[in-house]
Protein backbone atom coordinates (compact mmCIF):
# COMPACT_ATOMS: atom_id res chain seq x y z
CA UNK A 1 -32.49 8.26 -102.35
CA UNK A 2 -34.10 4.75 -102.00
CA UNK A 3 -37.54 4.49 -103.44
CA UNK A 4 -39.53 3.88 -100.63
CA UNK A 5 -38.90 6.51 -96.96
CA UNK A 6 -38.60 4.41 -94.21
CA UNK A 7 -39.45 7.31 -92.02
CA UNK A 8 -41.46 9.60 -93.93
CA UNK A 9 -41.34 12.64 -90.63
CA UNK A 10 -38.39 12.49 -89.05
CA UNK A 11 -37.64 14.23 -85.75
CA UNK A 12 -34.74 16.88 -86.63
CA UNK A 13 -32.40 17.91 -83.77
CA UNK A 14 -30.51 21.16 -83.10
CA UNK A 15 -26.56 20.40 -83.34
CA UNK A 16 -23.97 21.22 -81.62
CA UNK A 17 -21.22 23.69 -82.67
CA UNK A 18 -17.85 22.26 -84.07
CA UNK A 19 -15.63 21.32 -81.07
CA UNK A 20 -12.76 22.29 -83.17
CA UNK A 21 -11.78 25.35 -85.30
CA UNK A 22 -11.47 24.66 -88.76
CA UNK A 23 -9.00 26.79 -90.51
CA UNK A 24 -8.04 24.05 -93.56
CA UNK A 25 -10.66 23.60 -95.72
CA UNK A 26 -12.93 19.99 -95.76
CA UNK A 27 -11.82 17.85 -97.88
CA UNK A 28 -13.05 14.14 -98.66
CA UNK A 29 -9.26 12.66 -100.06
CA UNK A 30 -7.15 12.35 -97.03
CA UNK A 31 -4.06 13.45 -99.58
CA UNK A 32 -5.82 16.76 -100.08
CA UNK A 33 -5.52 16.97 -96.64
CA UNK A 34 -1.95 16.02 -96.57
CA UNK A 35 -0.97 18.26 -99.23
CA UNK A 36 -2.99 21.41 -97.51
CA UNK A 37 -1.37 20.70 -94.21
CA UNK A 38 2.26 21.33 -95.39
CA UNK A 39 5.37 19.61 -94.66
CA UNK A 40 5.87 18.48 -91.08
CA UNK A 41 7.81 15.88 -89.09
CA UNK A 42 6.81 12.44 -90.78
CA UNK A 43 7.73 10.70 -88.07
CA UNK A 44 4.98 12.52 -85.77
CA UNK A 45 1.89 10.49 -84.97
CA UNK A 46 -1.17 12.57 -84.72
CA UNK A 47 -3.43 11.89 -81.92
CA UNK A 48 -7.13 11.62 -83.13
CA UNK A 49 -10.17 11.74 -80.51
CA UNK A 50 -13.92 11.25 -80.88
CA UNK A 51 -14.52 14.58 -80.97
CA UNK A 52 -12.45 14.80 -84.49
CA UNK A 53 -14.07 11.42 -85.61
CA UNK A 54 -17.10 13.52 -84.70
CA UNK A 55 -16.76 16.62 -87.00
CA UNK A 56 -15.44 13.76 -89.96
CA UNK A 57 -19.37 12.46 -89.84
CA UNK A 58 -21.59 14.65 -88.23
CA UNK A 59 -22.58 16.17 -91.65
CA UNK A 60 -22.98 13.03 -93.82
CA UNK A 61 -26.43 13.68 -95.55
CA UNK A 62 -29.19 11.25 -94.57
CA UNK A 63 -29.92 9.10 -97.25
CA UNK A 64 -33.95 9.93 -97.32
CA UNK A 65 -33.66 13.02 -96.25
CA UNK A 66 -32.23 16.52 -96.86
CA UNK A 67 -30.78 16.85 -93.24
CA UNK A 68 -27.29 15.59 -92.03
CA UNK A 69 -26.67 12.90 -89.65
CA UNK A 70 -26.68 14.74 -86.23
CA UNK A 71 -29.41 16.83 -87.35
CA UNK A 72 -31.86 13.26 -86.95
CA UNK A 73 -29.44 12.10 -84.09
CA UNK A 74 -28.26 8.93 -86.26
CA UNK A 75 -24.65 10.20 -85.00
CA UNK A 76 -23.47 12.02 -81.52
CA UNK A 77 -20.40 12.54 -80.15
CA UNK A 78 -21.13 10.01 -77.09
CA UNK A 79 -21.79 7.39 -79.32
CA UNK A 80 -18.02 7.22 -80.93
CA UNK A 81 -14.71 5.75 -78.93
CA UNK A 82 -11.39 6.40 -79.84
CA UNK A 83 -8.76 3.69 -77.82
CA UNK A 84 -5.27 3.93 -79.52
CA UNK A 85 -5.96 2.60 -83.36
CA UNK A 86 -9.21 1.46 -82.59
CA UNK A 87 -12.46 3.56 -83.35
CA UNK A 88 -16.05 2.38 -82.69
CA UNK A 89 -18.75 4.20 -84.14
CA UNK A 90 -22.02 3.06 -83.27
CA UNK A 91 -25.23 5.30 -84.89
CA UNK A 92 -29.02 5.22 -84.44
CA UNK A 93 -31.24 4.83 -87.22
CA UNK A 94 -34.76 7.03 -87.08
CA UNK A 95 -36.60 3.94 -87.32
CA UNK A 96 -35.99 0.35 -85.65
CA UNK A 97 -37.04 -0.88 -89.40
CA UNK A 98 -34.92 1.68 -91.67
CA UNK A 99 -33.99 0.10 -94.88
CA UNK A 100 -31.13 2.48 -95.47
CA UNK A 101 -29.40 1.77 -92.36
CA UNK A 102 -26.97 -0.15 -94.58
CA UNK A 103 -26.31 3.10 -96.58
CA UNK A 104 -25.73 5.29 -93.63
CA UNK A 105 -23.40 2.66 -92.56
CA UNK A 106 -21.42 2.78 -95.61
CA UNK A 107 -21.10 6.30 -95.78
CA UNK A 108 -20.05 7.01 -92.07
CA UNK A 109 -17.45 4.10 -93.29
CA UNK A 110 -16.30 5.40 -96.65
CA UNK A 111 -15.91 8.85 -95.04
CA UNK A 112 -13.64 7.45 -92.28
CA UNK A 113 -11.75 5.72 -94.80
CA UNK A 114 -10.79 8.90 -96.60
CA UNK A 115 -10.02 10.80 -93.70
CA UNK A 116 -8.31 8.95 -91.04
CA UNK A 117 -4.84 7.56 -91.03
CA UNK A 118 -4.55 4.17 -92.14
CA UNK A 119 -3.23 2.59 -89.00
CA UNK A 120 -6.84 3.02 -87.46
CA UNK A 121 -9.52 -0.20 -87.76
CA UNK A 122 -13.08 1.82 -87.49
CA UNK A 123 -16.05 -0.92 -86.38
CA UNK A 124 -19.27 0.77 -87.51
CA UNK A 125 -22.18 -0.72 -85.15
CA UNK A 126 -25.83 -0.25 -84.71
CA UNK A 127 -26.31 1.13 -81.24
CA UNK A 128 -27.50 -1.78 -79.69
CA UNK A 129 -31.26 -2.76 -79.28
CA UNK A 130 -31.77 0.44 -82.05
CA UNK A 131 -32.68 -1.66 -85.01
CA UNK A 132 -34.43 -4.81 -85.86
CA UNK A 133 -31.71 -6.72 -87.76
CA UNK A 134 -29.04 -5.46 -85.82
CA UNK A 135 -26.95 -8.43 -85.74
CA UNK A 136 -26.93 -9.21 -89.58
CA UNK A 137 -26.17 -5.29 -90.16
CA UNK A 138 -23.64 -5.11 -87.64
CA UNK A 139 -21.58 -8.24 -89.42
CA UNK A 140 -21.99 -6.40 -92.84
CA UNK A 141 -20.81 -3.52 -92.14
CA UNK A 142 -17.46 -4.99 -90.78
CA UNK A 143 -17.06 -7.10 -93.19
CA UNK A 144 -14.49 -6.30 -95.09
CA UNK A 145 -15.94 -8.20 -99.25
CA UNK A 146 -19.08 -6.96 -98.55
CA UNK A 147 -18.00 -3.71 -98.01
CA UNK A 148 -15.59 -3.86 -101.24
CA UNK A 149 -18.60 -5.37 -102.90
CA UNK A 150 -20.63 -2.62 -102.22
CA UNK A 151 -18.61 -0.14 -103.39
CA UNK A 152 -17.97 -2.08 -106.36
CA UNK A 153 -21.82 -1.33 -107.12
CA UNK A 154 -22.20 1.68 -109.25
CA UNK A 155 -25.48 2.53 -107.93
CA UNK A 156 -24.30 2.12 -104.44
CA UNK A 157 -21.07 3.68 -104.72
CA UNK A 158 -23.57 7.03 -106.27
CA UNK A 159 -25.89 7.38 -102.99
CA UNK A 160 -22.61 7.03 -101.12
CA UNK A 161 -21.42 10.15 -102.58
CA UNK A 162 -24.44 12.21 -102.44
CA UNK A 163 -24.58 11.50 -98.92
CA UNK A 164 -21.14 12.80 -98.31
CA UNK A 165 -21.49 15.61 -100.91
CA UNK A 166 -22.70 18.21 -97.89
CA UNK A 167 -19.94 17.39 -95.56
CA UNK A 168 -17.70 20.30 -94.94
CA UNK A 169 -20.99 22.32 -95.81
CA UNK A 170 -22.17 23.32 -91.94
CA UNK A 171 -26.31 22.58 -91.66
């Protein structure tokens, strides 16, 4: 957790239930998946919506706070698209100032990473007019060395995983 809370009393919502049934267990390595899952036809392309990019974030821990990421509305179902390979994620911070917008960033990122297919390019965004340095967080977040860089850092790379030590775990 970063030393100082950007948003000491955050507004916590109720969440939704799971659009989809879950019988393989969460896992955050996309091979565990694979390996769970079985042997199937390779050549099969599975077809991912934003509901399932949904349930792969929705309980990412918030960085400040003990509660997951729909729980303080950061992330919502409406605010991801899914068009072929393409996936835009766009997420509200609690505060129009929040310092660890960067973090939540990362982690929605990371997590995607592990989880999707490779073929898919994920754009993480700020939901427009949401937070004050949108523009500069928007371009770091895409940005493919500073996002190596970052999880390069040690200390960085150890919030990262805290946050997405609770998903799988239903709030």
């Amino acid at each position: 957790m970063p030393a100082e809370v950007y948003n000491a009393n955050p507004t916590v919502f109720a969440t939704a239930k799971s659009s989809k049934s879950s019988s393989v267990s969460h896992s955050l390595w996309m091979d565990d998946l694979d390996t769970l899952a079985g042997d199937g036809d390779e050549d099969e392309v599975e077809v991912i919506d934003s509901d399932e990019i949904f349930d792969h974030i929705r309980y990412i821990s918030d960085p400040e706070h003990p509660l997951s990421l729909e729980q303080l509305a950061v992330v919502s179902a409406p605010q991801i698209g899914v068009r072929g390979n393409n996936v835009l994620v766009e997420f509200t911070p609690t505060v129009p100032h929040c310092g660890a917008s960067t973090l939540i960033g990362l982690s929605i990122r990371v997590r995607l990473m592990r989880t999707l297919p490779h073929r898919f390019k994920v754009d993480i965004r700020v939901k427009p007019g949401s937070h004050q340095s949108e523009t500069a967080l928007n371009k770091q977040l895409n940005d493919k060395e500073r996002v190596a860089a970052a999880l390069e850092n040690n200390a960085l790379l150890a919030v990262v995983e805290q946050c997405l030590s609770t998903v799988g775990q239903k709030h």
